[in-house]
N, C-alpha and C. Protein backbone atom coordinates (compact mmCIF):
# COMPACT_ATOMS: atom_id res chain seq x y z
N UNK A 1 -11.20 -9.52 -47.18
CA UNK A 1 -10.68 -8.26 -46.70
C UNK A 1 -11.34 -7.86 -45.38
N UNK A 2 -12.85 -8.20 -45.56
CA UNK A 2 -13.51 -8.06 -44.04
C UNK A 2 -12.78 -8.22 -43.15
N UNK A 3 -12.68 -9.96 -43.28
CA UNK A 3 -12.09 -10.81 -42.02
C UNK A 3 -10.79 -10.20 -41.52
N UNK A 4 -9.58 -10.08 -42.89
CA UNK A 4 -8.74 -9.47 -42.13
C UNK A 4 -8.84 -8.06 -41.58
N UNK A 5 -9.70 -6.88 -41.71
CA UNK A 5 -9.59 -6.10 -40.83
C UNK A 5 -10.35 -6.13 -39.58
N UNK A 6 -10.82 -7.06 -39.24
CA UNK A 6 -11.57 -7.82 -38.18
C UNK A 6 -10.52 -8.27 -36.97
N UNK A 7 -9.67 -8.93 -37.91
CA UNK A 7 -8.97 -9.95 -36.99
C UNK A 7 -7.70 -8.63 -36.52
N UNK A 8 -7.63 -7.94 -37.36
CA UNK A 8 -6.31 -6.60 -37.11
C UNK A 8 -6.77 -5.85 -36.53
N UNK A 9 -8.53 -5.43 -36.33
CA UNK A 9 -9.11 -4.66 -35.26
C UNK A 9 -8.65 -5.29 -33.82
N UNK A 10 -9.11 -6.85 -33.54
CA UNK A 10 -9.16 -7.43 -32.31
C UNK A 10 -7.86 -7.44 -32.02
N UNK A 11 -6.74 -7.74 -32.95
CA UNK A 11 -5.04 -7.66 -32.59
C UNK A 11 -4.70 -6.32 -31.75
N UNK A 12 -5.52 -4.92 -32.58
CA UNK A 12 -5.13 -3.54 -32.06
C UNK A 12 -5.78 -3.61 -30.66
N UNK A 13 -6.87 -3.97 -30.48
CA UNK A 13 -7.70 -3.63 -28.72
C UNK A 13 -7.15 -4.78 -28.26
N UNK A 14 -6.20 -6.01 -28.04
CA UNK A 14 -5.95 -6.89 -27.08
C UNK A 14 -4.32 -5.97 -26.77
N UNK A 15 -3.91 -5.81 -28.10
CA UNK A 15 -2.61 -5.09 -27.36
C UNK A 15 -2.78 -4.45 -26.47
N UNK A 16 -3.85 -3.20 -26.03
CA UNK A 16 -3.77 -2.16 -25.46
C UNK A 16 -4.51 -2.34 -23.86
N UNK A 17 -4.94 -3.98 -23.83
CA UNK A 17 -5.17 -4.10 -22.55
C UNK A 17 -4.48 -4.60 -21.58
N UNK A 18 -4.02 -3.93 -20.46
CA UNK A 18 -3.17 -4.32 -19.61
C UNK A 18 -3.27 -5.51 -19.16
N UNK A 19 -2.26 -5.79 -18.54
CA UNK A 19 -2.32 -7.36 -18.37
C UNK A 19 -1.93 -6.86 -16.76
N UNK A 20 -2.50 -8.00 -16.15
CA UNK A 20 -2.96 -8.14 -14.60
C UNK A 20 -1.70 -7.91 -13.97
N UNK A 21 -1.56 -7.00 -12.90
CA UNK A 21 0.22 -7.05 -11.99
C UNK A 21 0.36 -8.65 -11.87
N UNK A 22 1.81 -8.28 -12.10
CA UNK A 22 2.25 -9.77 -11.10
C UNK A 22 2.74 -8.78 -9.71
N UNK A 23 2.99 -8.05 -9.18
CA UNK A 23 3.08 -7.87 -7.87
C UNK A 23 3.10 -6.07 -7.84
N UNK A 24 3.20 -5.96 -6.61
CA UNK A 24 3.43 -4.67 -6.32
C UNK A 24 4.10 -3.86 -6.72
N UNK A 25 5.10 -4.02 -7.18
CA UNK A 25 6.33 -3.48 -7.89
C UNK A 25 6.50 -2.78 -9.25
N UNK A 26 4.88 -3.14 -9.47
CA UNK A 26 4.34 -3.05 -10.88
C UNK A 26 3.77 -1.52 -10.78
N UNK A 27 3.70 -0.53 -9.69
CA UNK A 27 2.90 0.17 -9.39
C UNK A 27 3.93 1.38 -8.84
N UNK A 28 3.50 2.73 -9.37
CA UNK A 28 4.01 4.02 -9.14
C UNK A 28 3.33 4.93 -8.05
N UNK A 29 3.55 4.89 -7.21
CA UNK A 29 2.58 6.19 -6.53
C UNK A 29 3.69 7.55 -6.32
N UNK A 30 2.77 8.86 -5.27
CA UNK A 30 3.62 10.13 -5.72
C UNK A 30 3.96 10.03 -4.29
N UNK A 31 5.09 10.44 -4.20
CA UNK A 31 5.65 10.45 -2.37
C UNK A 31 4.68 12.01 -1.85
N UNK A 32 4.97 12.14 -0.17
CA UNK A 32 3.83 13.31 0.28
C UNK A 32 4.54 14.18 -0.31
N UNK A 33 5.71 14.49 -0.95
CA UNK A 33 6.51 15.49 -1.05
C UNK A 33 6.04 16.03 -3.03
N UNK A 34 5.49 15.08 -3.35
CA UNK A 34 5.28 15.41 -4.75
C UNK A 34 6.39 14.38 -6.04
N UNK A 35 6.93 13.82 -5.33
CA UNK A 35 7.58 12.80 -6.43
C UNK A 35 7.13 11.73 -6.65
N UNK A 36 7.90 11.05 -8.09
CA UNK A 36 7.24 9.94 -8.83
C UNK A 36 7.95 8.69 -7.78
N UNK A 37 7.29 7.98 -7.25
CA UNK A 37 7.96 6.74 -6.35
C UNK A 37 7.47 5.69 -6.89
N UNK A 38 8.46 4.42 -7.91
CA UNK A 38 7.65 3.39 -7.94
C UNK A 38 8.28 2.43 -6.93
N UNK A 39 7.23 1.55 -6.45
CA UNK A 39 7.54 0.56 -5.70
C UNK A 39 8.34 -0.01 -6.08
N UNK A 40 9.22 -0.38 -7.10
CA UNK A 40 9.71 -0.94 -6.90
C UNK A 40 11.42 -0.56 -6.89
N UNK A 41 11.06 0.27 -6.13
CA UNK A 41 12.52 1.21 -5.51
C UNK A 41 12.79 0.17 -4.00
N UNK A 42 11.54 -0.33 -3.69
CA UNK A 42 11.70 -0.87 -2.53
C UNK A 42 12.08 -2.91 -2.96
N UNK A 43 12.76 -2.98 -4.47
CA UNK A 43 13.01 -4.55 -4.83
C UNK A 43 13.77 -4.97 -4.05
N UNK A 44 13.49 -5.89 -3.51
CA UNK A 44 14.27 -6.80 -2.21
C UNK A 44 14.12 -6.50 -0.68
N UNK A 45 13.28 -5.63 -0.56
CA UNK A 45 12.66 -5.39 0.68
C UNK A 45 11.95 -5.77 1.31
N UNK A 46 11.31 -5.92 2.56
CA UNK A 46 10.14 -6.50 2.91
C UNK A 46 9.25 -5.19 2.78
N UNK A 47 8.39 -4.99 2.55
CA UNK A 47 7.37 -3.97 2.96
C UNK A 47 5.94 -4.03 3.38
N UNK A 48 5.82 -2.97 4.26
CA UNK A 48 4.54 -2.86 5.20
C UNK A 48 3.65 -1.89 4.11
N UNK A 49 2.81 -1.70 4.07
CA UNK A 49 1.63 -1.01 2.65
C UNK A 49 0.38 -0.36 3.85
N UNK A 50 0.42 0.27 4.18
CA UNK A 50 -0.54 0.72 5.41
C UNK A 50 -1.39 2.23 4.85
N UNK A 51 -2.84 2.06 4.85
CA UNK A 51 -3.76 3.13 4.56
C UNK A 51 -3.91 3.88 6.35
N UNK A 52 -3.40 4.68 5.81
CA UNK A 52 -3.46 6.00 7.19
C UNK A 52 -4.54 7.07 7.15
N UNK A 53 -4.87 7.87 8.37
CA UNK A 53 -5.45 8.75 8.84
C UNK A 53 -5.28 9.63 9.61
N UNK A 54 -5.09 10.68 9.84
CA UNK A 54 -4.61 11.88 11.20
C UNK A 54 -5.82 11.54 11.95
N UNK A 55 -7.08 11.63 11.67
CA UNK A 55 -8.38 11.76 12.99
C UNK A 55 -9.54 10.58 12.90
N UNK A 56 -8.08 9.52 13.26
CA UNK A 56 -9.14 7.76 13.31
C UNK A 56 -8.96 7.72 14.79
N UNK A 57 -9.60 6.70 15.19
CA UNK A 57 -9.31 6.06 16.27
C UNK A 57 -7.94 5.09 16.27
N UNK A 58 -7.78 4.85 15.34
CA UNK A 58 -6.29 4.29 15.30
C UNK A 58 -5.15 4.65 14.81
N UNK A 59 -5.50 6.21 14.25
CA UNK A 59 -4.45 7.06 14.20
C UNK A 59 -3.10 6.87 15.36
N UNK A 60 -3.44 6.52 15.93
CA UNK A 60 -2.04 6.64 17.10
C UNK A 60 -1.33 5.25 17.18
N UNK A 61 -1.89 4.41 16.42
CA UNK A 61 -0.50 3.48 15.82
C UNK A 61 0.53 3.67 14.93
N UNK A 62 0.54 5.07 14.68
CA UNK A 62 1.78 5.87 14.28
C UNK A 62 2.82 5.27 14.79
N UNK A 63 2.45 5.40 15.98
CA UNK A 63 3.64 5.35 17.26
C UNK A 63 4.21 3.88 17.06
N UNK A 64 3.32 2.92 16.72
CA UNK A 64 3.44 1.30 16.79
C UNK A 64 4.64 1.04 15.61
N UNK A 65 4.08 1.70 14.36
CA UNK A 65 4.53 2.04 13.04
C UNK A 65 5.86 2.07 13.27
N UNK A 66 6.08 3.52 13.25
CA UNK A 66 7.55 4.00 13.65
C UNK A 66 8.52 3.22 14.38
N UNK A 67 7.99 2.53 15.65
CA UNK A 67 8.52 1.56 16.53
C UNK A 67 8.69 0.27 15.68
N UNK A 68 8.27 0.46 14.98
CA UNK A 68 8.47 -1.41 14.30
C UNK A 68 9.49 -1.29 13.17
N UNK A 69 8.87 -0.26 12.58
CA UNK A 69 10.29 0.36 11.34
C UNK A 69 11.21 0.46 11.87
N UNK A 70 11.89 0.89 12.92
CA UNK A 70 12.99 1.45 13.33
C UNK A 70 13.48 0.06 13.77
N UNK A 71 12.75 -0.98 14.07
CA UNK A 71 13.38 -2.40 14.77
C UNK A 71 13.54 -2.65 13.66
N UNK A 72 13.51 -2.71 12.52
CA UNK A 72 13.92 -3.46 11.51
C UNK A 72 14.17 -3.12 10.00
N UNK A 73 14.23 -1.34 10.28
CA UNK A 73 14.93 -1.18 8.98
C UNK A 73 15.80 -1.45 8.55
N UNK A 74 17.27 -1.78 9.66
CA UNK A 74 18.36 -2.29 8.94
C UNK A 74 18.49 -3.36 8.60
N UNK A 75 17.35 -4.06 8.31
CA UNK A 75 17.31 -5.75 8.16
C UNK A 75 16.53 -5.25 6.86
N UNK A 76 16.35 -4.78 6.43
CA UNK A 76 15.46 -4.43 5.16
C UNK A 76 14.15 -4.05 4.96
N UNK A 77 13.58 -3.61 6.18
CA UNK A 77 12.42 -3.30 6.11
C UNK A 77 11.81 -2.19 6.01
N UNK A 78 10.57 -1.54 5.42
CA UNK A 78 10.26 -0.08 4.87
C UNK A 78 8.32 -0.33 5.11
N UNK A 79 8.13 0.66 5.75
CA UNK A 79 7.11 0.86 5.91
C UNK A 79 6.79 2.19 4.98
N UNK A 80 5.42 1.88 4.67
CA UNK A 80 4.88 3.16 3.52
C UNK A 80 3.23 3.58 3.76
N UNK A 81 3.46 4.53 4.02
CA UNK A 81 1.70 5.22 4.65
C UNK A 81 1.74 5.68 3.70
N UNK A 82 0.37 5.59 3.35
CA UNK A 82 -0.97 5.95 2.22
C UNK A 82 -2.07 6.28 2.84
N UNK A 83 -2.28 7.93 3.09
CA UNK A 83 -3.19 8.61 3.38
C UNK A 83 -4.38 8.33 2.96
N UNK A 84 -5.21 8.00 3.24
CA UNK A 84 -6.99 7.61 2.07
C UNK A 84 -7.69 8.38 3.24
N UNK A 85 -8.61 9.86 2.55
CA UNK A 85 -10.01 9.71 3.16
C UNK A 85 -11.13 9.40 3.22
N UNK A 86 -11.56 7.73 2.74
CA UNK A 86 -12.23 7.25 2.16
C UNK A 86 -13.28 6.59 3.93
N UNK A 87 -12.87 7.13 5.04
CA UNK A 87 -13.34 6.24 6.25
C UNK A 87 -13.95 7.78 6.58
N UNK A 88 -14.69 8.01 6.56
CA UNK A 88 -15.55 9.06 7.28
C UNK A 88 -14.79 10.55 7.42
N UNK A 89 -14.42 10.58 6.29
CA UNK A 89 -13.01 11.74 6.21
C UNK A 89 -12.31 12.19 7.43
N UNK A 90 -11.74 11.03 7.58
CA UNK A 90 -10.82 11.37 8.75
C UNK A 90 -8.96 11.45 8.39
N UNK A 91 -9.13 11.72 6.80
CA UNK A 91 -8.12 12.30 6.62
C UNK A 91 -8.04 13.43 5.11
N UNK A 92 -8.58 14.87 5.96
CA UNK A 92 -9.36 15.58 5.36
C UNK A 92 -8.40 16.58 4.88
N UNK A 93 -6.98 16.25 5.31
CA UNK A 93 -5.86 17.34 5.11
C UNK A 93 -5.38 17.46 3.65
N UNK A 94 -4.60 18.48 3.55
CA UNK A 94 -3.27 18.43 1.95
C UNK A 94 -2.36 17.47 2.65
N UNK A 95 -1.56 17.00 1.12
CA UNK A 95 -0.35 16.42 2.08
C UNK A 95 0.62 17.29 2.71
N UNK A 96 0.83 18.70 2.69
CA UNK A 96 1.52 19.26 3.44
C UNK A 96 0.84 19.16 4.78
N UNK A 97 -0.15 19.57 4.79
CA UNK A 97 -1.22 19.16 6.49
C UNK A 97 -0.75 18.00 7.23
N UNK A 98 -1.05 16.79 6.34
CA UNK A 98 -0.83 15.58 6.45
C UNK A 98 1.07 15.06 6.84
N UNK A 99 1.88 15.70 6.08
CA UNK A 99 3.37 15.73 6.38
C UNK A 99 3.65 16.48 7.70
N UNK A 100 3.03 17.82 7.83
CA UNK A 100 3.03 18.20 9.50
C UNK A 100 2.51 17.69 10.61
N UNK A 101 1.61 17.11 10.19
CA UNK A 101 0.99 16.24 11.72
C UNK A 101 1.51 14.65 12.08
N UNK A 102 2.36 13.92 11.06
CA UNK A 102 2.74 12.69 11.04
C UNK A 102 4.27 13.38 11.49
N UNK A 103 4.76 14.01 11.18
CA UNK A 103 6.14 14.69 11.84
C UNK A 103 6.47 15.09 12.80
N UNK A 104 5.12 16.30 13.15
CA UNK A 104 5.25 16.47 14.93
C UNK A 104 4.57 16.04 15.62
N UNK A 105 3.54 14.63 15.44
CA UNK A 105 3.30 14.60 16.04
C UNK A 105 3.26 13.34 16.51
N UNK A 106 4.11 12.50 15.23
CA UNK A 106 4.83 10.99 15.68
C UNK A 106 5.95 10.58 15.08
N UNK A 107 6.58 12.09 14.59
CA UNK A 107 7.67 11.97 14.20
C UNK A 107 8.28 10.48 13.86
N UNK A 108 7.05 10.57 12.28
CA UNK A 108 7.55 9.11 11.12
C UNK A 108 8.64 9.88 10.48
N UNK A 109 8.95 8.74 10.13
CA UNK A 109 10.44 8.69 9.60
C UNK A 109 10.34 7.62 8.52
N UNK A 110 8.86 7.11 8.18
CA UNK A 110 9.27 5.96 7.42
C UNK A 110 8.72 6.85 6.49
N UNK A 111 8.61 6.38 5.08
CA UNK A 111 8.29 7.03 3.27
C UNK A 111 6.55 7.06 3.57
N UNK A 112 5.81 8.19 3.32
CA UNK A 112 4.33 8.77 3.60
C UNK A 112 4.04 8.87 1.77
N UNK A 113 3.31 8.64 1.04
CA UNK A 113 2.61 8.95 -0.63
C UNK A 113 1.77 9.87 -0.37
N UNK A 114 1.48 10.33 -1.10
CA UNK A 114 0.34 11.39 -1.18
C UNK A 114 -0.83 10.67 -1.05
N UNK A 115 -1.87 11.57 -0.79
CA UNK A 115 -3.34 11.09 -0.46
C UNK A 115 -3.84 10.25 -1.71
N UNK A 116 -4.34 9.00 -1.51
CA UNK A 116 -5.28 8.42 -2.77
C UNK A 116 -6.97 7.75 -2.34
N UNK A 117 -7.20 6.91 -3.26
CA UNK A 117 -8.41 6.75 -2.09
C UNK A 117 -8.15 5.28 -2.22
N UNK A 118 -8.69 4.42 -1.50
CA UNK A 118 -8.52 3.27 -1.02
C UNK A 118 -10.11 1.96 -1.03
N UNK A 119 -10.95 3.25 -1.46
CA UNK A 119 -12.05 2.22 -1.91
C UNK A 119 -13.30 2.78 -2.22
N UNK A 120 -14.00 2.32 -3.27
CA UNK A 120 -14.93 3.23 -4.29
C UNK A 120 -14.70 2.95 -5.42
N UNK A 121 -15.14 3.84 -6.46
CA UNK A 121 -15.39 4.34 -7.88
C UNK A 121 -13.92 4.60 -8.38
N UNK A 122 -13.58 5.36 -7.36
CA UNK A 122 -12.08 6.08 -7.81
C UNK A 122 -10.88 5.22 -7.34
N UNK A 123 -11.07 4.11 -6.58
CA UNK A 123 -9.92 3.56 -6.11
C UNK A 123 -8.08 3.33 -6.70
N UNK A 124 -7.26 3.63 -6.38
CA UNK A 124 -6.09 3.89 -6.85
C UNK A 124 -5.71 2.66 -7.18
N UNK A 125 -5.13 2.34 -8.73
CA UNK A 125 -4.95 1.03 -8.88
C UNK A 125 -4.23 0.51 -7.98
N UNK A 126 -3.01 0.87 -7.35
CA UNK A 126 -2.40 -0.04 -5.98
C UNK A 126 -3.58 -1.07 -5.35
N UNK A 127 -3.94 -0.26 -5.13
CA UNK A 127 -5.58 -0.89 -4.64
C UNK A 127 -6.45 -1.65 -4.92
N UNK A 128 -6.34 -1.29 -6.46
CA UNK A 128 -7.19 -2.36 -6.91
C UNK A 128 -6.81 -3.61 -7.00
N UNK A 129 -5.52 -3.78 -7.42
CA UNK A 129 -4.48 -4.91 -6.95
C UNK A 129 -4.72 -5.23 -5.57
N UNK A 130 -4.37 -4.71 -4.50
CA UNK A 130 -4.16 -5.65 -3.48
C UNK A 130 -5.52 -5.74 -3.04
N UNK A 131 -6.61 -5.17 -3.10
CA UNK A 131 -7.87 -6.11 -2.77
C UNK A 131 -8.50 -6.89 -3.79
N UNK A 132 -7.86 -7.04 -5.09
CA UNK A 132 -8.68 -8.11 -5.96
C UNK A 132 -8.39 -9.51 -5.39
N UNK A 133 -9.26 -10.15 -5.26
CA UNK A 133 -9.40 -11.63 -4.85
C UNK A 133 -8.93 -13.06 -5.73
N UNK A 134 -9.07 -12.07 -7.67
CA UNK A 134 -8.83 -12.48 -8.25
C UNK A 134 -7.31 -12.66 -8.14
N UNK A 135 -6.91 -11.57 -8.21
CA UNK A 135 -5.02 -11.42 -7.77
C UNK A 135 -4.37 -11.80 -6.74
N UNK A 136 -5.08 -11.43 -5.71
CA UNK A 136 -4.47 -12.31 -4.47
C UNK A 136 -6.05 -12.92 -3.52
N UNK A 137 -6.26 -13.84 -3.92
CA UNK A 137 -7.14 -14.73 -3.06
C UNK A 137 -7.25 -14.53 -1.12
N UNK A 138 -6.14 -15.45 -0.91
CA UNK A 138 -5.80 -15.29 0.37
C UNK A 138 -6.06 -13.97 0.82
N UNK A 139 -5.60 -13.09 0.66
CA UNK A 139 -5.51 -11.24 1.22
C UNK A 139 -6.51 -10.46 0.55
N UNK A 140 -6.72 -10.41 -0.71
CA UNK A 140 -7.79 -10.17 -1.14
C UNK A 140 -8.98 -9.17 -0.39
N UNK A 141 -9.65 -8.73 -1.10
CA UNK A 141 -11.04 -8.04 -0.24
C UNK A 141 -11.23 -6.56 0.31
N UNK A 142 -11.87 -6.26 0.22
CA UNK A 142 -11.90 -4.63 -0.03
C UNK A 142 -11.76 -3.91 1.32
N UNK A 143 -11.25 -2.95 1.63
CA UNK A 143 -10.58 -2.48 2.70
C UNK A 143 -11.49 -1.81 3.98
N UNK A 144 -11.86 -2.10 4.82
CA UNK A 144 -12.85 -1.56 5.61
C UNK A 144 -12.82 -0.81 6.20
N UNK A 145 -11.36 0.01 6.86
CA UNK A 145 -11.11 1.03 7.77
C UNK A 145 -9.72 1.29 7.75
N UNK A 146 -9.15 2.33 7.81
CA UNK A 146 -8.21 2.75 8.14
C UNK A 146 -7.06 2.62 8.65
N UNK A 147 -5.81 2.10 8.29
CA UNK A 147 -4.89 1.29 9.29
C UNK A 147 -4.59 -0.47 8.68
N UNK A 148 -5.25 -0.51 7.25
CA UNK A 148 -5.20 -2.12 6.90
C UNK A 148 -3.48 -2.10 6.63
N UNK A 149 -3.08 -3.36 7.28
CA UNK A 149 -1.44 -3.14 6.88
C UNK A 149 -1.33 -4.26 5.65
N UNK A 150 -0.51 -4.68 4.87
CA UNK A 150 -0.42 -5.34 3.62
C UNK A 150 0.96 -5.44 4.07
N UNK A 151 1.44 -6.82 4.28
CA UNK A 151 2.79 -7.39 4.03
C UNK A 151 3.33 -7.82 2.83
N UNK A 152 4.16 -7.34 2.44
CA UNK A 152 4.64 -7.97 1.19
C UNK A 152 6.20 -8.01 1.35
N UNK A 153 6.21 -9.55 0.43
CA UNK A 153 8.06 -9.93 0.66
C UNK A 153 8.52 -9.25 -0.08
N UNK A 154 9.85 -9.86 -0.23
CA UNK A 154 11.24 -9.14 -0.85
C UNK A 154 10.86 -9.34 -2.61
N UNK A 155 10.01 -9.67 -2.83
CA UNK A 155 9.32 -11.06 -4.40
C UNK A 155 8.82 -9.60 -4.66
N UNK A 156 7.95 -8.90 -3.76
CA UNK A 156 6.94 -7.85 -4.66
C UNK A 156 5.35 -8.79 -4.02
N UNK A 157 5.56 -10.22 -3.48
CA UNK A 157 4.58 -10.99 -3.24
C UNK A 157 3.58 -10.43 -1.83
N UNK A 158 2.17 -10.27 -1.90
CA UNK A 158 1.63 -10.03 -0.70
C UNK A 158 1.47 -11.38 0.17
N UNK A 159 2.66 -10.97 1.62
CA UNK A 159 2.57 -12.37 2.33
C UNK A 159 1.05 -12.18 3.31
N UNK A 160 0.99 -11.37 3.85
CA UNK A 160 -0.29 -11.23 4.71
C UNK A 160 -0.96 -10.05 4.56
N UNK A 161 -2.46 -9.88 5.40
CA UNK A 161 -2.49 -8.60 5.61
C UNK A 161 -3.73 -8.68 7.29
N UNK A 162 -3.08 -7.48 7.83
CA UNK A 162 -3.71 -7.32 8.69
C UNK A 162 -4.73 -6.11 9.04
N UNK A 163 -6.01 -6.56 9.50
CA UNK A 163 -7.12 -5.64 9.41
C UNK A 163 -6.76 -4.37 10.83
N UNK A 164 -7.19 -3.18 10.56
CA UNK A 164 -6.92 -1.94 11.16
C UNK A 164 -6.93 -2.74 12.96
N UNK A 165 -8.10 -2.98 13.40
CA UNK A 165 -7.05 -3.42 15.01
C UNK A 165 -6.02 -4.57 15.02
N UNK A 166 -5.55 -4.97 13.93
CA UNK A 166 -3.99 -5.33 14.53
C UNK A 166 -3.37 -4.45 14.82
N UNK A 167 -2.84 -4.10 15.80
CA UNK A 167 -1.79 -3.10 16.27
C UNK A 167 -0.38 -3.87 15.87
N UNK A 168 0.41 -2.94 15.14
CA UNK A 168 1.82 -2.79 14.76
C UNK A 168 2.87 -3.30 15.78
N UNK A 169 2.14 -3.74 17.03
CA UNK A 169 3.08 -4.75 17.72
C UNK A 169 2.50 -6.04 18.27
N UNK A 170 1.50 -5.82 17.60
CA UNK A 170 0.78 -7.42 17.93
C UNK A 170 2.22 -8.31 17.32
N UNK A 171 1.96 -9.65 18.06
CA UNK A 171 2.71 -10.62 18.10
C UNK A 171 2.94 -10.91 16.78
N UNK A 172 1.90 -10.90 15.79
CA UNK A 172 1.41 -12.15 14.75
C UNK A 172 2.01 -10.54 13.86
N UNK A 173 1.74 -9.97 13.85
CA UNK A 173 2.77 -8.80 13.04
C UNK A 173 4.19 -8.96 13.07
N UNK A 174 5.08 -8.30 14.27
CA UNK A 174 6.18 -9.04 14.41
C UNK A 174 6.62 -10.19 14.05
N UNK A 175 5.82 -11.69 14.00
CA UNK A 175 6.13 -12.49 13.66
C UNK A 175 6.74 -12.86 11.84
N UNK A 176 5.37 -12.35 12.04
CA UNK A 176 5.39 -12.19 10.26
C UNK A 176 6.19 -11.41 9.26
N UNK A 177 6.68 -10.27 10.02
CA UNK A 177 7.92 -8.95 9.43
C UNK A 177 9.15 -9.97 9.94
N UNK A 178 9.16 -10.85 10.74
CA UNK A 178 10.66 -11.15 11.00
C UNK A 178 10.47 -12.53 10.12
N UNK A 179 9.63 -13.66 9.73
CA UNK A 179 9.68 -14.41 9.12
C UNK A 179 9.87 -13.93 7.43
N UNK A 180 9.68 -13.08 7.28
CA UNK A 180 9.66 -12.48 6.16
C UNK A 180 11.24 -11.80 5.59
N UNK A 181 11.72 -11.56 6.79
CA UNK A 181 13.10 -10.86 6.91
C UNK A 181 13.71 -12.04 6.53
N UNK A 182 13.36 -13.08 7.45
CA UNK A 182 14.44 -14.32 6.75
C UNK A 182 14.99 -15.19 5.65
N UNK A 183 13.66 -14.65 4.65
CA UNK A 183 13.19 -15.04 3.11
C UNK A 183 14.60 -14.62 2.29
């Protein structure tokens, strides 16, 4: 009788442990506006995954952002800012703060989530996914600054990722959003 409530204990705690994403798609965040958005509203898309800031030094690849979305949304592409003030709080706003200053003042147009954090104790599982090494090797690795972009195909799969000075029109960006388009 032991054994079997032993073996029906370990049956009850393996059920209840999640099992590892297979991709992005697996994951809900809240849009800046307050709604439930899961990624995978964006199935068959290419998408850009970018941790933002209003008062970085690379805050003003907004502009890069926007410019690259707009070349290729009608090909399927969606860019998604994720506020984190996890870089020297340089994004110290509400998301209403945060929705007014990305509007007037680089008038995005692409889908903004509400603030999460992006690395620490508290990290937002999105996060914990795309920097586990275990999950994705290649891309992998914990996020260092502000502006990391995360490519992912039409799969939900992370194809690349690029560290905060790639600028949103570097070559090897473009390259990679249009090789990706062709998938």
């Amino acid at each position: 009788m032991l054994k079997y409530a032993a073996l029906l204990l370990t049956s009850v705690c393996l059920a209840t442990v999640p099992l590892s994403a297979a991709s992005v798609y697996d994951y809900t965040l809240t849009s800046i506006d307050g709604n439930s958005t899961p990624l995978s509203t964006y199935k068959g898309k290419v998408l850009m995954l970018v941790n933002v800031a209003s008062k970085c030094g690379y805050t003003p690849q907004y502009t890069g952002l926007e410019s690259l979305y707009q070349k290729y949304k009608d090909q399927g592409f969606v860019i998604v800012g994720i506020p984190a003030n996890n870089f020297k709080s340089q994004e110290p706003g509400t998301n209403a703060e945060i929705k007014t200053f990305c509007k007037t003042k680089y008038d995005v147009q692409f889908p903004m989530m509400s603030k999460v954090s992006v690395a620490g104790d508290d990290k937002a599982p999105l996060y914990q996914f795309l920097t586990s090494q275990q999950d994705n090797p290649q891309t992998g690795g914990e996020i260092k600054w502000n502006f990391t972009k995360f490519l992912v195909g039409r799969d939900g799969q992370i194809l690349n990722r690029f560290e905060s000075a790639v600028t949103p029109d570097d070559p090897s960006v473009t390259a990679a959003v249009e090789a990706a388009l062709k998938k």
